[in-house]
Each structure stands twice: as C-alpha cells, then as structure tokens.
Protein backbone atom coordinates (compact mmCIF):
# COMPACT_ATOMS: atom_id res chain seq x y z
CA UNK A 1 97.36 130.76 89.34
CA UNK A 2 99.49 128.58 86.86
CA UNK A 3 97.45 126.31 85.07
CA UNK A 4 96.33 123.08 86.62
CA UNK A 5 97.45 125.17 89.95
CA UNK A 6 94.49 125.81 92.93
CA UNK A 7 94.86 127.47 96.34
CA UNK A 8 92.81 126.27 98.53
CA UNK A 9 92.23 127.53 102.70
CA UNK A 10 92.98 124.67 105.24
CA UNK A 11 92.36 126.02 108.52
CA UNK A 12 94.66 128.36 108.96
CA UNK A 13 96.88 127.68 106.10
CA UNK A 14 96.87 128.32 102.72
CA UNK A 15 97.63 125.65 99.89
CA UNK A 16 98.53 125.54 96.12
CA UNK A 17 97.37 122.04 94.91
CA UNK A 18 98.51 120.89 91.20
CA UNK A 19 97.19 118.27 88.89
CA UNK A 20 94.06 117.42 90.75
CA UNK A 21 92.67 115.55 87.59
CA UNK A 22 95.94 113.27 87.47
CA UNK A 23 94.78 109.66 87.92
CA UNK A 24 96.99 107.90 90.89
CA UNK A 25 95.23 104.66 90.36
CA UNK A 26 94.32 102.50 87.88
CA UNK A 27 90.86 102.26 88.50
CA UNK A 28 91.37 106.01 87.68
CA UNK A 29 91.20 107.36 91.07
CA UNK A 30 92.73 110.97 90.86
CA UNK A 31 94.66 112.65 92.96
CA UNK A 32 91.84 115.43 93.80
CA UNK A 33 90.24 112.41 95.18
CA UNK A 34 93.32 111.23 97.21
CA UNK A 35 93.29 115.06 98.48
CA UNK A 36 89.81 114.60 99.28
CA UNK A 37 89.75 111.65 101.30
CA UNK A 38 92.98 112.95 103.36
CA UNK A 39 90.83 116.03 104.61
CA UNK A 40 87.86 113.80 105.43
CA UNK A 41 89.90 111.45 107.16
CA UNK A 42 92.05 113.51 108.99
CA UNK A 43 90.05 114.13 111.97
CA UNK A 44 90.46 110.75 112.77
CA UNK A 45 93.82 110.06 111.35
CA UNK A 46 95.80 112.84 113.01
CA UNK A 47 95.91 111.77 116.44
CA UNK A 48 97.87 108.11 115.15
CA UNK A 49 100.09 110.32 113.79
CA UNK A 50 101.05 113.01 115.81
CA UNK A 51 104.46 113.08 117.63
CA UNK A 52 105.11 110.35 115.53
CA UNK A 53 108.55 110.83 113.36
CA UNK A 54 106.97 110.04 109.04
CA UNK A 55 107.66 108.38 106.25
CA UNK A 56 106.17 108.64 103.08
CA UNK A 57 106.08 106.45 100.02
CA UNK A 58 105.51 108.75 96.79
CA UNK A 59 103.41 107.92 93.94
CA UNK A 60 104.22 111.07 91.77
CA UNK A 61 102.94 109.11 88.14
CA UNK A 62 100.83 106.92 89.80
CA UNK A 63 101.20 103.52 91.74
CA UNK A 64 101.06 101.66 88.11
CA UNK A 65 103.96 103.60 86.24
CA UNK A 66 106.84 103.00 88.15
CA UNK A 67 108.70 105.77 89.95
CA UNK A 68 107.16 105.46 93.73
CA UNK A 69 110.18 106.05 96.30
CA UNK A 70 110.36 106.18 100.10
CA UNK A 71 111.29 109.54 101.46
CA UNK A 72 112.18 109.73 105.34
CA UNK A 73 113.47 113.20 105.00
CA UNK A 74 111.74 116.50 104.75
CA UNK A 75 110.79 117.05 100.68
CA UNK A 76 112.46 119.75 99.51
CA UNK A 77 110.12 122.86 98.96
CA UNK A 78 107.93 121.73 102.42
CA UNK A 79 106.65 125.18 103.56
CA UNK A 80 108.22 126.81 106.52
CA UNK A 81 104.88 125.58 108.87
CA UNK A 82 105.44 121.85 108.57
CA UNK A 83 106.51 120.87 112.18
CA UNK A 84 110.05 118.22 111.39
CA UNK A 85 112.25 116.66 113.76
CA UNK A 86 115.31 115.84 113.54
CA UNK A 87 117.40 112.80 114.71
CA UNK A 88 120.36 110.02 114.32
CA UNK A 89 119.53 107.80 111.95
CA UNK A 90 119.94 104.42 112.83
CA UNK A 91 123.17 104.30 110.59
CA UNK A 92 124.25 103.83 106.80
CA UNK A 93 124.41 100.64 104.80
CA UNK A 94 126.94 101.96 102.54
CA UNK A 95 129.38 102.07 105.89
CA UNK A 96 129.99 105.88 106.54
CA UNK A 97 128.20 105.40 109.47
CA UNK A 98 124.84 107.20 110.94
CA UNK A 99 123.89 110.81 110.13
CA UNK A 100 121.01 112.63 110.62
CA UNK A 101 117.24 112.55 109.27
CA UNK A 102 114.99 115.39 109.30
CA UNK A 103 111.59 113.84 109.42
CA UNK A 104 108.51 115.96 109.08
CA UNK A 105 105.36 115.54 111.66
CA UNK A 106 102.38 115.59 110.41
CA UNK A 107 100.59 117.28 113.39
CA UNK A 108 97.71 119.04 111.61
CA UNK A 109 95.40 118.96 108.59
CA UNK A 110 97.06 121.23 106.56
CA UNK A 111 100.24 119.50 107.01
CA UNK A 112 98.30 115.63 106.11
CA UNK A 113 96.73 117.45 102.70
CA UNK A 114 100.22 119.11 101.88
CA UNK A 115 101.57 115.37 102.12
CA UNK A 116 98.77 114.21 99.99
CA UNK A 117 99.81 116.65 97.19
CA UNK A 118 103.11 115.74 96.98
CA UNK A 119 101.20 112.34 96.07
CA UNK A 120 102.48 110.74 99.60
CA UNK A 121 100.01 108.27 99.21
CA UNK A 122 101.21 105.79 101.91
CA UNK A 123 101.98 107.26 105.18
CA UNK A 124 104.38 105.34 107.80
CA UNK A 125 105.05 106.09 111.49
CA UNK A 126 107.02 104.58 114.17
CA UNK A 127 105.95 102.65 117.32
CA UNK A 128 107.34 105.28 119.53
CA UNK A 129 106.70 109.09 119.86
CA UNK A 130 109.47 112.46 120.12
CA UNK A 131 110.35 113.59 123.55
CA UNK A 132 111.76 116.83 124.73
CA UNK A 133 115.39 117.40 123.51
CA UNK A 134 113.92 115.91 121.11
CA UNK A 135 114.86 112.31 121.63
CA UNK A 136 113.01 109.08 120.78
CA UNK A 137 110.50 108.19 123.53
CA UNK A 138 110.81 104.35 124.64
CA UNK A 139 107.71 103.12 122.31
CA UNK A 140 104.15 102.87 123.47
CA UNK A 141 102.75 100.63 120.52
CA UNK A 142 103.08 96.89 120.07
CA UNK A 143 102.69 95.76 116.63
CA UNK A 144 102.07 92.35 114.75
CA UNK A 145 101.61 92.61 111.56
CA UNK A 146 100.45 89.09 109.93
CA UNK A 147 102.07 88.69 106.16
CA UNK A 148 100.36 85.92 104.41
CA UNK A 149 102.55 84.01 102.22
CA UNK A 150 102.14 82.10 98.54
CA UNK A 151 98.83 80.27 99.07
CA UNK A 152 97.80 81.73 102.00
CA UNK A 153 95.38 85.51 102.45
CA UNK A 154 93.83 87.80 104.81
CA UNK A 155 91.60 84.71 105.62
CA UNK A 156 94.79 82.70 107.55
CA UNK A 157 95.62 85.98 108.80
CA UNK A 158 92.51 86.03 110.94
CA UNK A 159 92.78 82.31 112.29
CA UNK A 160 96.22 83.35 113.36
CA UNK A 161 94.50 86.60 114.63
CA UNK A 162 91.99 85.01 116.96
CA UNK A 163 94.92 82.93 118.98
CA UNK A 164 96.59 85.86 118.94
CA UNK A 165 93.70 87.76 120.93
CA UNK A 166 93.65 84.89 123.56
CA UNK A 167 97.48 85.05 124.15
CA UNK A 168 97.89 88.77 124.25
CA UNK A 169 94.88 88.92 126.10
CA UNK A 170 95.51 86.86 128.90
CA UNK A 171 98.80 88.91 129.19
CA UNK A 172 96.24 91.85 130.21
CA UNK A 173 96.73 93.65 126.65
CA UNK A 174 94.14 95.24 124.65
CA UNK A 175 95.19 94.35 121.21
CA UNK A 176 93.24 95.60 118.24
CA UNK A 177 92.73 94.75 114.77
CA UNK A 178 92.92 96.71 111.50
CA UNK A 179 94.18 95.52 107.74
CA UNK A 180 97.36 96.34 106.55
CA UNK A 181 95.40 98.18 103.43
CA UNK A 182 97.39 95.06 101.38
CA UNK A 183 97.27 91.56 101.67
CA UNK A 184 97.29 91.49 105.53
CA UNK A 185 96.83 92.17 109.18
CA UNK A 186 98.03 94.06 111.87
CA UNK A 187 97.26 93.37 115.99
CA UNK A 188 98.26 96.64 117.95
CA UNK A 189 98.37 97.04 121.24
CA UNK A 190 99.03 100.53 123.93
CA UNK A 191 102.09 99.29 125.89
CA UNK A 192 104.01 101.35 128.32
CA UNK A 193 107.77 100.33 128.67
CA UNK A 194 111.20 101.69 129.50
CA UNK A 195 113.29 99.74 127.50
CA UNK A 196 113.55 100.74 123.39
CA UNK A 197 114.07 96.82 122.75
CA UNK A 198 111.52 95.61 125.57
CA UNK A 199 108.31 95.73 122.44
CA UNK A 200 110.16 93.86 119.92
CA UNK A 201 112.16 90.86 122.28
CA UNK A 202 108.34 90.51 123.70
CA UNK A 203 106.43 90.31 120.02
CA UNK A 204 109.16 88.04 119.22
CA UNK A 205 108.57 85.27 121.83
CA UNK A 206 104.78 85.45 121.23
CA UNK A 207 105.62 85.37 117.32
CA UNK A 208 107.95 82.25 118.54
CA UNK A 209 105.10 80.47 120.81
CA UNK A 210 102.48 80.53 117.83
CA UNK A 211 104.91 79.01 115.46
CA UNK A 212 105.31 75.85 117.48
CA UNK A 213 101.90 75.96 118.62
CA UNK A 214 100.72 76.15 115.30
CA UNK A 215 103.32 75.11 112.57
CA UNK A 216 101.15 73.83 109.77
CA UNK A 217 99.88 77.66 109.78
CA UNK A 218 102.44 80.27 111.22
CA UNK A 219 106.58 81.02 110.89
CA UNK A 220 108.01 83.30 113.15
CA UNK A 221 110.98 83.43 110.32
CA UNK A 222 111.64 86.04 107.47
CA UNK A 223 113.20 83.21 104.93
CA UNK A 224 110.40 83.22 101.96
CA UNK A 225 110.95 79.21 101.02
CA UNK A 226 109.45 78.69 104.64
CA UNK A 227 106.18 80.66 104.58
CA UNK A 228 104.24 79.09 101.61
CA UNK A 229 100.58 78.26 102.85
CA UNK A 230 101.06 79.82 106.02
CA UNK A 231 101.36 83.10 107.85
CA UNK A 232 104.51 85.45 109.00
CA UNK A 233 104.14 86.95 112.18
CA UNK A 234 106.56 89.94 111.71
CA UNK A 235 107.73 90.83 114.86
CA UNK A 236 110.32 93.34 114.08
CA UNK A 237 108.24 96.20 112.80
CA UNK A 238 108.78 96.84 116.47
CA UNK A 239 112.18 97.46 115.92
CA UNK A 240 113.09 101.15 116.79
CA UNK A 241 114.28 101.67 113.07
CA UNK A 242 111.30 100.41 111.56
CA UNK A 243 108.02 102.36 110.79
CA UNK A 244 104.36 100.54 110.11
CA UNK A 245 101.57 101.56 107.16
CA UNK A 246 99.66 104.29 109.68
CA UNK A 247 95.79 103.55 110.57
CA UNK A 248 93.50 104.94 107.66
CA UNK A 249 96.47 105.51 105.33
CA UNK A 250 96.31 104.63 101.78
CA UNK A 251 98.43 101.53 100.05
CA UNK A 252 99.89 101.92 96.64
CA UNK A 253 98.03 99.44 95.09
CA UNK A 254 95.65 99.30 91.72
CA UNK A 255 92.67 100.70 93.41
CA UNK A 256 92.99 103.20 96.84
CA UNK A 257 92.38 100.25 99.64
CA UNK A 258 93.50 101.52 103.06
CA UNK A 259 95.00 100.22 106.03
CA UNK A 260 91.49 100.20 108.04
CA UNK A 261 90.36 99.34 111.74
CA UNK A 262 87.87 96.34 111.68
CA UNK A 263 86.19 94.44 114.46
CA UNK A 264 86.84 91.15 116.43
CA UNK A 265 83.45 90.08 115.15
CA UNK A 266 84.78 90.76 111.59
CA UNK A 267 87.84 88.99 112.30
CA UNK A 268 86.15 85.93 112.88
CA UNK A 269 83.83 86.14 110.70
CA UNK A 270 86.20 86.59 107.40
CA UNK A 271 85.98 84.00 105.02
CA UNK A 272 87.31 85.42 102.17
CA UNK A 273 89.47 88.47 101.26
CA UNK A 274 86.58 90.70 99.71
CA UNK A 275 85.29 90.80 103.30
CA UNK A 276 88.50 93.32 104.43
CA UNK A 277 89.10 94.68 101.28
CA UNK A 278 88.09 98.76 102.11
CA UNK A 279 88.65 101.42 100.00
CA UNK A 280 89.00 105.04 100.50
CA UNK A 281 84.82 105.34 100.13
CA UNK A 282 84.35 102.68 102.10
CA UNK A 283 86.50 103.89 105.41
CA UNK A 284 84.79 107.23 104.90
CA UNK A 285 81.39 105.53 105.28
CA UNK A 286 82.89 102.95 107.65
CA UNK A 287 83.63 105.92 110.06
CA UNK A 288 80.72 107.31 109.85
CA UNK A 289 79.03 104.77 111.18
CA UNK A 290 81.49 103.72 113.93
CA UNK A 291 84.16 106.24 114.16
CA UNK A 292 87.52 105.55 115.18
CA UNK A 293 87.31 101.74 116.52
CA UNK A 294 91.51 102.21 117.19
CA UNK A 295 90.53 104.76 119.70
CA UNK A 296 91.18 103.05 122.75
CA UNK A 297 94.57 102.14 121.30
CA UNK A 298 96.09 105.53 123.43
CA UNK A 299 93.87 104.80 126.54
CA UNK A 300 94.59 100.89 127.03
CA UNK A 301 98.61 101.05 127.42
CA UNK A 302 99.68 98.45 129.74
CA UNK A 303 103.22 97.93 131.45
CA UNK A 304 104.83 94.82 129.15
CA UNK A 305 104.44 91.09 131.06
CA UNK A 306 108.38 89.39 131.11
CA UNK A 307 107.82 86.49 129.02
C-alpha cells in the first residue's frame, strides 16, 4: 500500500484508510481514533440512521484549521457499495430552481467507517425515512432541539427540558433526551403522521406555549437580540428540508464530544455543563453500561394530538 495507506476487512467489505495518525482535534485526537470509535459505535448507531437520507460535515485538516464544509451529495470517489438515494432538493437559493441531490445511506458498518475516513466527523439525518419509488416518507420523528443563548447553557436547557416532558407527555408522547454533542439539547419523540408539515406546525405551538408560559427563560423566535439569558426552542429542525446532529455522532468541536442519549434523572439533576459534556470514551463506556437508552425511540411512535 501507499504510504500512510491501510486496508482493513469490515464485514464484508474491504477498506483503504489514510492518515490514521492525523490529529482531527485539538486535544490531539486522531483520526484512527475517530475510525475507531465509529466501528464501536456503530452497532448502536446504525439503526438511527438507516433509511435516513445523510449529511455530512467534513473536517479534512481538522475542526481547528478551517476548511470543514457540509456535503449533502454523494463524495466523489464513494465506492460502488454505498447504498444513495436520490431526490428533489428542496430548491436553489441562487433562483434556478430545485434539482436533484444524491444522498448516500449509511445502512451498514462499512459504509459509517468509509464516512469516518473521509473525516465526516458530524453525521446529520432527517426526521423522516425513504419510501419505495423512492419518495420521502411523511416523518416519524419529532424533534426539539433547545439552543441556549449568550448567558444561558445546557443547565437552562434542562429546566426548559423538564416542562417540556410534562407537556409532551400528557399529549401521550414518549419524548427522550440526548445532548446535541454542543452547547445543547434535543427532546425526540416516535410520531406517526400523514402530513409532511403535521411535526413541525405541532413543535411549533408547543415551542409557542412555553414561551409565554415561561418568558423570562424560553423564545420560540430565531432573532439572536431576543435570546440572551434564555433558551431557543427550535422548532423547525422538523422542517422536511432540515436534517438534525444524528444520536452518537461526533461534533466538530476542540475535543470529540458527541451528541449522546442521557436520562430524565440526569436531566434533572444537571447543574452544570461538565455533567453532559461526553466524549467519544465516555459514550463507549456509557453504552456499555446502559446500551442504547434512544431505543424505544422506533417502538413508542404515536399518532400527533391537533393542538
């Protein structure tokens, strides 16, 4: 092999890796370990991603030199056994209106560690899955994700999080925590629905309710000037277009944190933001103890309540 090249057996699949000594963070975290802790995780990861159309964001020097991009279309070079989809895109912002994107699906482990040596280190996915034809499925996820603003941390985020859980659960969900692998949260919930627009109109009157309920502590409203000590409950990462940081992915951050599943208990219990801070070791261990605790997120679905 070329030097600083490996092939490596993944199941069935065989894999040249490069530049496994590279460092992707700056705590010096390398991108053999990224590798690594894909193919560990991936038991547990796959099944949150699969059907589910990708995005990666690409750290090829690192997430401290500049460079990262979001790709939503197939890298060039992909090998032939990378499953893709393609579909409409939801148009074009420079006005020559929607074309295609051919998104791969990361369906298997091979395909997760081929993504993790093209240095994908964040992986995105969409609240709704690929039917036959293929067409987009009306989506079966519900997502909040709670953005703390200038003054405010992960610790708001779980107040906010814990009237959250009494709302959606008195609407007969079964939402679930985990941490955006940044400086937030993130409440998902199954849902079954017909309607493409049915997940985001709902998260957006519950986003709505909470900001009058609670307006020294939550905005239901983008605008940056209004969120400073309090909490954004983004509602429109429910928006068919939009795609959400996938359970157990990596962030591009200084050291590898990642998005990770916590409890309720935890939730409550957070007083400060070391206490949902998880890194890649840490989510390894963390599953070993627990296992998935998003599991029952694609055995809870319910049929949406009008509100």
């Amino acid at each position: 092999m070329p030097d600083g090249k490996i092939a490596v057996q993944v199941g069935e699949r065989q894999l040249v890796l490069s530049n496994l000594d590279k460092p992707l963070y700056g705590n010096g975290f390398s991108k053999g370990e990224v590798v690594h802790y894909y193919a560990k995780i991936g038991p547990i990861m796959l099944p949150h991603l699969r059907g589910r159309p990708t995005t990666f964001v690409r750290f090829p020097d690192g997430t401290t030199a500049g460079g990262a991009f979001f790709e939503k279309n197939l890298p060039r070079g992909a090998p032939e056994w990378v499953q893709t989809v393609t579909l409409p895109s939801s148009g074009s912002r420079s006005g020559r209106g929607p074309g295609t994107i051919t998104y791969p699906l990361i369906e298997d482990l091979p395909s997760l560690v081929w993504a993790a040596n093209l240095a994908a280190l964040e992986i995105h996915v969409h609240q709704w899955t690929i039917g036959s034809g293929p067409k987009r499925q009306a989506p079966d996820r519900l997502v909040f994700d709670l953005d703390p603003g200038e003054g405010a941390s992960v610790v708001e985020c779980c107040r906010v999080a814990e009237r959250l859980l009494e709302v959606l659960t008195a609407d007969g969900l079964t939402p679930l925590p985990k941490t955006s692998g940044s400086k937030g949260l993130q409440i998902c919930c199954g849902v079954r629905t017909r309607r493409r627009d049915r997940t985001s109109a709902y998260a957006k009157a519950i986003a709505e309710q909470l900001a009058y309920e609670l307006p020294d502590l939550v905005v239901a409203k983008m605008a940056k000037n209004l969120r400073t000590n309090k909490v954004l409950i983004d509602w429109s990462q429910n928006h068919v277009a939009k795609t959400t940081i996938a359970p157990y992915s990596l962030r591009g951050r200084a050291t590898p944190t990642v998005s990770t599943p916590i409890t309720w208990d935890e939730v409550r219990a957070c007083r400060t933001t070391a206490e949902l801070t998880f890194t890649a070791e840490d989510v390894l261990n963390r599953v070993d103890e627990h296992g998935d605790l998003l599991a029952e997120l694609g055995t809870t679905r319910v049929a949406l309540p009008d509100r």
